[in-house]
C-alpha atoms as a PDB file:
ATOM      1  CA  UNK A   1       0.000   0.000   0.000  1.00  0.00           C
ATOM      2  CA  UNK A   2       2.885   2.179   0.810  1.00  0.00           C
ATOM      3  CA  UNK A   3       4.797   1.515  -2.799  1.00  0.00           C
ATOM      4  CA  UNK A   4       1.087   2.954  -4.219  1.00  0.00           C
ATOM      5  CA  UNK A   5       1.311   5.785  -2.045  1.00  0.00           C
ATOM      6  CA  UNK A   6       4.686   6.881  -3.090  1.00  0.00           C
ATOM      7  CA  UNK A   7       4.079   6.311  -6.921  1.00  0.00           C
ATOM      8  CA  UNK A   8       0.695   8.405  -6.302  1.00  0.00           C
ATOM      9  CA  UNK A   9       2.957  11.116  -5.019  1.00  0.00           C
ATOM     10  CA  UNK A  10       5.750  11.176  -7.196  1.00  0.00           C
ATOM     11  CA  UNK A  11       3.376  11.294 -10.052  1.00  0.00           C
ATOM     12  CA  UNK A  12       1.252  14.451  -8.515  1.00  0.00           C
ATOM     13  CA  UNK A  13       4.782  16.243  -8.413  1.00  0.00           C
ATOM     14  CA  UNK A  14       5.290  15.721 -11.374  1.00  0.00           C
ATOM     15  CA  UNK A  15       1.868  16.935 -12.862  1.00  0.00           C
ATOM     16  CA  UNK A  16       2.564  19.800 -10.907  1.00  0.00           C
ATOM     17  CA  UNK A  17       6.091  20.643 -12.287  1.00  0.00           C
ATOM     18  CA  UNK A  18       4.603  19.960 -15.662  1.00  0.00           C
ATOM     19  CA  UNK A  19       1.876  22.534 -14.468  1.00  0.00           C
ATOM     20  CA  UNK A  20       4.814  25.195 -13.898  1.00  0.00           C
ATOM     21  CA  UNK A  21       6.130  24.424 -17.262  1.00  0.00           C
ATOM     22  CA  UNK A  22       3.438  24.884 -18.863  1.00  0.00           C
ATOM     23  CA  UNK A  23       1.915  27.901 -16.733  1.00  0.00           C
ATOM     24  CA  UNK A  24       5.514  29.834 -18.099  1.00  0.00           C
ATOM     25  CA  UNK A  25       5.260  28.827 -21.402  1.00  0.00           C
ATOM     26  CA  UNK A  26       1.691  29.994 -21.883  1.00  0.00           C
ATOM     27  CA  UNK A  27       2.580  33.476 -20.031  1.00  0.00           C
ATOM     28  CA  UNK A  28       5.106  34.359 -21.897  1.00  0.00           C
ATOM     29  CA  UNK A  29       2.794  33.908 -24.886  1.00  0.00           C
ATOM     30  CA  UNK A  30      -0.474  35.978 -23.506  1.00  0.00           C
ATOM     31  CA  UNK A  31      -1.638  39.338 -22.940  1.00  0.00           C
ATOM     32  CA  UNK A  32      -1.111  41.456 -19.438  1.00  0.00           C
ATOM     33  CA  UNK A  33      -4.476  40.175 -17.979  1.00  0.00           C
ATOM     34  CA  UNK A  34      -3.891  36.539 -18.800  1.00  0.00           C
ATOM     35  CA  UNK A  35      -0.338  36.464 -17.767  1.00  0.00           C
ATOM     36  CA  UNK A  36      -0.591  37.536 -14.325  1.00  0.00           C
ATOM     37  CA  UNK A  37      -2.829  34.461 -14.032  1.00  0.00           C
ATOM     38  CA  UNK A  38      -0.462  31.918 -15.514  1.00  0.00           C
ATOM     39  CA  UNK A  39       2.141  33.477 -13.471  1.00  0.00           C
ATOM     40  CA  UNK A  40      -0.061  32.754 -10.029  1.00  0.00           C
ATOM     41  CA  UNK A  41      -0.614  28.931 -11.545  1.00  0.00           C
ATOM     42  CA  UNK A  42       3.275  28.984 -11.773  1.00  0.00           C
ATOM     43  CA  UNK A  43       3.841  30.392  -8.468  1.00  0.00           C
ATOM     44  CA  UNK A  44       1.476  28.290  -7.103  1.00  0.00           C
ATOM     45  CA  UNK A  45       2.983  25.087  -8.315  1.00  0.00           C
ATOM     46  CA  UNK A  46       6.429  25.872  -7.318  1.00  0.00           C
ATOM     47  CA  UNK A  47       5.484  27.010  -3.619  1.00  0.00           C
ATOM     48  CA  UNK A  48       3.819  23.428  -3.668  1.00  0.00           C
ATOM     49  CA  UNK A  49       7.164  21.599  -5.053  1.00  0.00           C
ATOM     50  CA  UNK A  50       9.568  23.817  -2.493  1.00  0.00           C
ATOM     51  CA  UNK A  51       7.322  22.847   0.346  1.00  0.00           C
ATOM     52  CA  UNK A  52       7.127  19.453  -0.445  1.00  0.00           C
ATOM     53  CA  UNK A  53      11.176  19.253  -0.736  1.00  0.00           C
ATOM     54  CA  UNK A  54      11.016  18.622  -4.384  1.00  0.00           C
ATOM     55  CA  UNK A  55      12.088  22.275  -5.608  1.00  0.00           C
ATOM     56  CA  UNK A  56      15.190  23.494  -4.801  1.00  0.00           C
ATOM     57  CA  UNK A  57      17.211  27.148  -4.667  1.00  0.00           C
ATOM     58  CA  UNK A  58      19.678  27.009  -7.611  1.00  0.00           C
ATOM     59  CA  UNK A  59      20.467  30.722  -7.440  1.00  0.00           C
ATOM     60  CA  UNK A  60      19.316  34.082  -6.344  1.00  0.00           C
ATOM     61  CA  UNK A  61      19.549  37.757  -8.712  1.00  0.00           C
ATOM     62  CA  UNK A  62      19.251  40.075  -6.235  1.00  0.00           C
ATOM     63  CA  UNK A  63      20.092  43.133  -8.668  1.00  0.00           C
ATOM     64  CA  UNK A  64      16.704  43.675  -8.964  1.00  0.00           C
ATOM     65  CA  UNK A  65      14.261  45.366  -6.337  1.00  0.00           C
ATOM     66  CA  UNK A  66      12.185  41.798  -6.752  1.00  0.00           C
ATOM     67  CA  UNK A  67      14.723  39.527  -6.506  1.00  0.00           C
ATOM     68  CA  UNK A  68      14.455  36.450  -9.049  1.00  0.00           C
ATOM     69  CA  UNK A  69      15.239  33.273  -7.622  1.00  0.00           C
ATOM     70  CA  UNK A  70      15.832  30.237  -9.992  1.00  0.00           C
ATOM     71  CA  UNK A  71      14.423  26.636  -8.610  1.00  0.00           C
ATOM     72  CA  UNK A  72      15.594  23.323  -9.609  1.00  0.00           C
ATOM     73  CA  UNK A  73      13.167  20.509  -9.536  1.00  0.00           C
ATOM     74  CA  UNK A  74      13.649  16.764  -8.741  1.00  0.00           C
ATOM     75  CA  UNK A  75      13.739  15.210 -12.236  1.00  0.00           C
ATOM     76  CA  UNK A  76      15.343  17.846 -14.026  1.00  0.00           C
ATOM     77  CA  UNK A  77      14.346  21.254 -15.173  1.00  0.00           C
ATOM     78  CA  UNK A  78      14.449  24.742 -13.674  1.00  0.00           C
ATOM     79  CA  UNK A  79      11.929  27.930 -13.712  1.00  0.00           C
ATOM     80  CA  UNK A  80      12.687  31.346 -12.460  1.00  0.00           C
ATOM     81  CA  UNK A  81      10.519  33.031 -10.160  1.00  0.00           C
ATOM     82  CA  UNK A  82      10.256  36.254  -8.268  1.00  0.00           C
ATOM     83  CA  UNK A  83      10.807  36.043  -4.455  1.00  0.00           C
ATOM     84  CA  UNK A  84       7.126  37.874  -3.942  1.00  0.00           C
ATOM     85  CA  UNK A  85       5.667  35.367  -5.765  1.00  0.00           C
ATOM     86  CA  UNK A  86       6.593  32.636  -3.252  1.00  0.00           C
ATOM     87  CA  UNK A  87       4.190  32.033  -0.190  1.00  0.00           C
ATOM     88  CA  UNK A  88       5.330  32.501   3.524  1.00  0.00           C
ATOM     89  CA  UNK A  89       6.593  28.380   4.045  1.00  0.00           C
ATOM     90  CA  UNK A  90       8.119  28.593   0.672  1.00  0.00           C
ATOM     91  CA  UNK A  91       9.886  31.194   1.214  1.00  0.00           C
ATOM     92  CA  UNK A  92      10.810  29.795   4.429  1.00  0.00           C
ATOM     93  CA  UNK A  93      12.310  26.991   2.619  1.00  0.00           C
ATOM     94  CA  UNK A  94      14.240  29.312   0.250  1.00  0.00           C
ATOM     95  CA  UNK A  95      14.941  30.985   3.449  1.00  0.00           C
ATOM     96  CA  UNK A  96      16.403  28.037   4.942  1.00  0.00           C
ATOM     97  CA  UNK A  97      18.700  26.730   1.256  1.00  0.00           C
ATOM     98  CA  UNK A  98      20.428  30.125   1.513  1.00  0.00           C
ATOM     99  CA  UNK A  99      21.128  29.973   5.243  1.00  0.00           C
ATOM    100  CA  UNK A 100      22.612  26.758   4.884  1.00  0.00           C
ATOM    101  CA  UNK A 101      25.133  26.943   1.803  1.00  0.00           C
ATOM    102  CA  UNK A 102      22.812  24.566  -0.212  1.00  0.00           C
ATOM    103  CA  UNK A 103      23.226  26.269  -3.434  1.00  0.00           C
END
Protein backbone atom coordinates (compact mmCIF):
# COMPACT_ATOMS: atom_id res chain seq x y z
CA UNK A 1 0.00 0.00 0.00
CA UNK A 2 2.89 2.18 0.81
CA UNK A 3 4.80 1.51 -2.80
CA UNK A 4 1.09 2.95 -4.22
CA UNK A 5 1.31 5.79 -2.05
CA UNK A 6 4.69 6.88 -3.09
CA UNK A 7 4.08 6.31 -6.92
CA UNK A 8 0.70 8.41 -6.30
CA UNK A 9 2.96 11.12 -5.02
CA UNK A 10 5.75 11.18 -7.20
CA UNK A 11 3.38 11.29 -10.05
CA UNK A 12 1.25 14.45 -8.51
CA UNK A 13 4.78 16.24 -8.41
CA UNK A 14 5.29 15.72 -11.37
CA UNK A 15 1.87 16.94 -12.86
CA UNK A 16 2.56 19.80 -10.91
CA UNK A 17 6.09 20.64 -12.29
CA UNK A 18 4.60 19.96 -15.66
CA UNK A 19 1.88 22.53 -14.47
CA UNK A 20 4.81 25.19 -13.90
CA UNK A 21 6.13 24.42 -17.26
CA UNK A 22 3.44 24.88 -18.86
CA UNK A 23 1.91 27.90 -16.73
CA UNK A 24 5.51 29.83 -18.10
CA UNK A 25 5.26 28.83 -21.40
CA UNK A 26 1.69 29.99 -21.88
CA UNK A 27 2.58 33.48 -20.03
CA UNK A 28 5.11 34.36 -21.90
CA UNK A 29 2.79 33.91 -24.89
CA UNK A 30 -0.47 35.98 -23.51
CA UNK A 31 -1.64 39.34 -22.94
CA UNK A 32 -1.11 41.46 -19.44
CA UNK A 33 -4.48 40.18 -17.98
CA UNK A 34 -3.89 36.54 -18.80
CA UNK A 35 -0.34 36.46 -17.77
CA UNK A 36 -0.59 37.54 -14.32
CA UNK A 37 -2.83 34.46 -14.03
CA UNK A 38 -0.46 31.92 -15.51
CA UNK A 39 2.14 33.48 -13.47
CA UNK A 40 -0.06 32.75 -10.03
CA UNK A 41 -0.61 28.93 -11.55
CA UNK A 42 3.28 28.98 -11.77
CA UNK A 43 3.84 30.39 -8.47
CA UNK A 44 1.48 28.29 -7.10
CA UNK A 45 2.98 25.09 -8.32
CA UNK A 46 6.43 25.87 -7.32
CA UNK A 47 5.48 27.01 -3.62
CA UNK A 48 3.82 23.43 -3.67
CA UNK A 49 7.16 21.60 -5.05
CA UNK A 50 9.57 23.82 -2.49
CA UNK A 51 7.32 22.85 0.35
CA UNK A 52 7.13 19.45 -0.45
CA UNK A 53 11.18 19.25 -0.74
CA UNK A 54 11.02 18.62 -4.38
CA UNK A 55 12.09 22.27 -5.61
CA UNK A 56 15.19 23.49 -4.80
CA UNK A 57 17.21 27.15 -4.67
CA UNK A 58 19.68 27.01 -7.61
CA UNK A 59 20.47 30.72 -7.44
CA UNK A 60 19.32 34.08 -6.34
CA UNK A 61 19.55 37.76 -8.71
CA UNK A 62 19.25 40.08 -6.24
CA UNK A 63 20.09 43.13 -8.67
CA UNK A 64 16.70 43.67 -8.96
CA UNK A 65 14.26 45.37 -6.34
CA UNK A 66 12.18 41.80 -6.75
CA UNK A 67 14.72 39.53 -6.51
CA UNK A 68 14.45 36.45 -9.05
CA UNK A 69 15.24 33.27 -7.62
CA UNK A 70 15.83 30.24 -9.99
CA UNK A 71 14.42 26.64 -8.61
CA UNK A 72 15.59 23.32 -9.61
CA UNK A 73 13.17 20.51 -9.54
CA UNK A 74 13.65 16.76 -8.74
CA UNK A 75 13.74 15.21 -12.24
CA UNK A 76 15.34 17.85 -14.03
CA UNK A 77 14.35 21.25 -15.17
CA UNK A 78 14.45 24.74 -13.67
CA UNK A 79 11.93 27.93 -13.71
CA UNK A 80 12.69 31.35 -12.46
CA UNK A 81 10.52 33.03 -10.16
CA UNK A 82 10.26 36.25 -8.27
CA UNK A 83 10.81 36.04 -4.45
CA UNK A 84 7.13 37.87 -3.94
CA UNK A 85 5.67 35.37 -5.77
CA UNK A 86 6.59 32.64 -3.25
CA UNK A 87 4.19 32.03 -0.19
CA UNK A 88 5.33 32.50 3.52
CA UNK A 89 6.59 28.38 4.04
CA UNK A 90 8.12 28.59 0.67
CA UNK A 91 9.89 31.19 1.21
CA UNK A 92 10.81 29.79 4.43
CA UNK A 93 12.31 26.99 2.62
CA UNK A 94 14.24 29.31 0.25
CA UNK A 95 14.94 30.98 3.45
CA UNK A 96 16.40 28.04 4.94
CA UNK A 97 18.70 26.73 1.26
CA UNK A 98 20.43 30.13 1.51
CA UNK A 99 21.13 29.97 5.24
CA UNK A 100 22.61 26.76 4.88
CA UNK A 101 25.13 26.94 1.80
CA UNK A 102 22.81 24.57 -0.21
CA UNK A 103 23.23 26.27 -3.43
Amino acid sequence: MAVNADVERDQNMTRLKQRAFSANHRAKRSNNQARESFYRTKATAINTLLKAGRAFVDGVDWSVPDPTVGIRFIGGGRLHTKLSALDLLAFRSVRFQLASGSI
